[in-house]
Protein backbone atom coordinates (compact mmCIF):
# COMPACT_ATOMS: atom_id res chain seq x y z
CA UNK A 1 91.65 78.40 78.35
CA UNK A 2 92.44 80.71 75.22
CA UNK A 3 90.64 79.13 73.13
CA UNK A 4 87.47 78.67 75.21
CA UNK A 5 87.33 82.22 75.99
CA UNK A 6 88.09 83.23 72.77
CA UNK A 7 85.19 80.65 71.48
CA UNK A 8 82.97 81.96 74.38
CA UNK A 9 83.24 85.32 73.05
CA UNK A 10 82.80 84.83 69.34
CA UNK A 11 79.37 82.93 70.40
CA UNK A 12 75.95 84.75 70.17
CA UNK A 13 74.80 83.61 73.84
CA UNK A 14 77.20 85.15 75.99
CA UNK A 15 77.29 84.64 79.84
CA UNK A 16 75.87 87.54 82.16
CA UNK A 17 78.76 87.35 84.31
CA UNK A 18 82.26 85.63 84.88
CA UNK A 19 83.98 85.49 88.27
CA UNK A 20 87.30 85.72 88.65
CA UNK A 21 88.93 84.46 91.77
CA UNK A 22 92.79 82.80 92.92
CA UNK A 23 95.43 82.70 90.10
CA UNK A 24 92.44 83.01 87.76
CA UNK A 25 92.15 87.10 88.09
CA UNK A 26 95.78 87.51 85.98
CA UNK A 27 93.63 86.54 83.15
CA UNK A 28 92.30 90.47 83.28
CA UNK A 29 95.49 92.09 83.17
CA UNK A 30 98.22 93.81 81.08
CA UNK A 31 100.15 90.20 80.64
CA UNK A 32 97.14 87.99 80.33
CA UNK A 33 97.50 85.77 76.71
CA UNK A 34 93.69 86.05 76.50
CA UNK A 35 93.57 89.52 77.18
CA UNK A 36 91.60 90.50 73.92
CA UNK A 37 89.24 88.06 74.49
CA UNK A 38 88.63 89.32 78.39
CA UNK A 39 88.41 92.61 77.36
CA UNK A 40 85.95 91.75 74.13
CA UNK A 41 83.63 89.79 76.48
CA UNK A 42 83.52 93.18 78.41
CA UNK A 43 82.57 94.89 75.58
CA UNK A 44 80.08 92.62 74.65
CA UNK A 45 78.45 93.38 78.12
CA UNK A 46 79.53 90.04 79.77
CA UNK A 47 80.53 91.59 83.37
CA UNK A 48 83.57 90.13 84.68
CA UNK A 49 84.50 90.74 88.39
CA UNK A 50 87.39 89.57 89.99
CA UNK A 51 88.21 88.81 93.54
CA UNK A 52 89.95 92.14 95.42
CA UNK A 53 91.20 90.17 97.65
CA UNK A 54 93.46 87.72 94.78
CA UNK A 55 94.18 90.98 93.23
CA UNK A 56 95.62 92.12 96.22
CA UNK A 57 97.38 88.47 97.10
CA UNK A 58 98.84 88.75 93.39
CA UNK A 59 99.95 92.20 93.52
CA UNK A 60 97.95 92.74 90.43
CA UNK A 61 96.02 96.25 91.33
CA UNK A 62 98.05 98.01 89.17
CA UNK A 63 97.94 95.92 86.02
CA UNK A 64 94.37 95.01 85.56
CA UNK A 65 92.58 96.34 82.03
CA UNK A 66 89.56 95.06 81.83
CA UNK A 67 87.14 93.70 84.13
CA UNK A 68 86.20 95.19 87.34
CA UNK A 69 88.02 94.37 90.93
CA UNK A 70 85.26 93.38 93.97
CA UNK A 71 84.60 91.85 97.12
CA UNK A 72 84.05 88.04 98.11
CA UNK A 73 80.46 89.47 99.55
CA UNK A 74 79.42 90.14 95.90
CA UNK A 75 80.82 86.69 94.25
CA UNK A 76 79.06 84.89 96.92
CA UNK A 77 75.36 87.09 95.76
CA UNK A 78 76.12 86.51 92.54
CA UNK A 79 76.89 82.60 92.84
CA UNK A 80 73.42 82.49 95.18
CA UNK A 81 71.16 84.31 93.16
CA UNK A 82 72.64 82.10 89.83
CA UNK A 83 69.72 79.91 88.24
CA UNK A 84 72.92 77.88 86.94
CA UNK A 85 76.57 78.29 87.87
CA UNK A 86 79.69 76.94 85.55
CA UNK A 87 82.85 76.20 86.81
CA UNK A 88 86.22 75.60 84.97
């Protein structure tokens, strides 16, 4: 995962948005391994939103960085109004 997100974010075409959701939203906090490479995507404009409700399940609220935290009502918009969706 590391080293596709740090590839990902080194590449000129950049995705318009990553979703976050089950054990996958620790990957925006304070202990995440690929934290610089969250973080840079977020820089770079990618916008990264992660599931509130995994947050929550993880007890993570307080140690997220990067990112933003929203609702299962937005991933689902966002996954319907997608001309092309990626999942790893």
């Amino acid at each position: 995962m590391g080293s596709f997100l740090r590839t990902l974010w080194a590449n000129k075409n950049k995705p318009h948005t990553i979703i976050l959701y089950n054990s996958a939203v620790k990957l925006i906090t304070k202990e995440s391994l690929v934290l610089d490479a969250m973080d840079g995507l977020v820089k770079a404009g990618v916008d990264i939103i992660a599931c509130g409700t995994c947050i929550e399940f993880f007890k993570l609220k307080d140690k997220v960085v990067t990112g933003r935290i929203s609702n299962m009502q937005e991933i689902v918009a966002n996954l319907m109004e997608s001309e092309q969706v990626i999942t790893i």
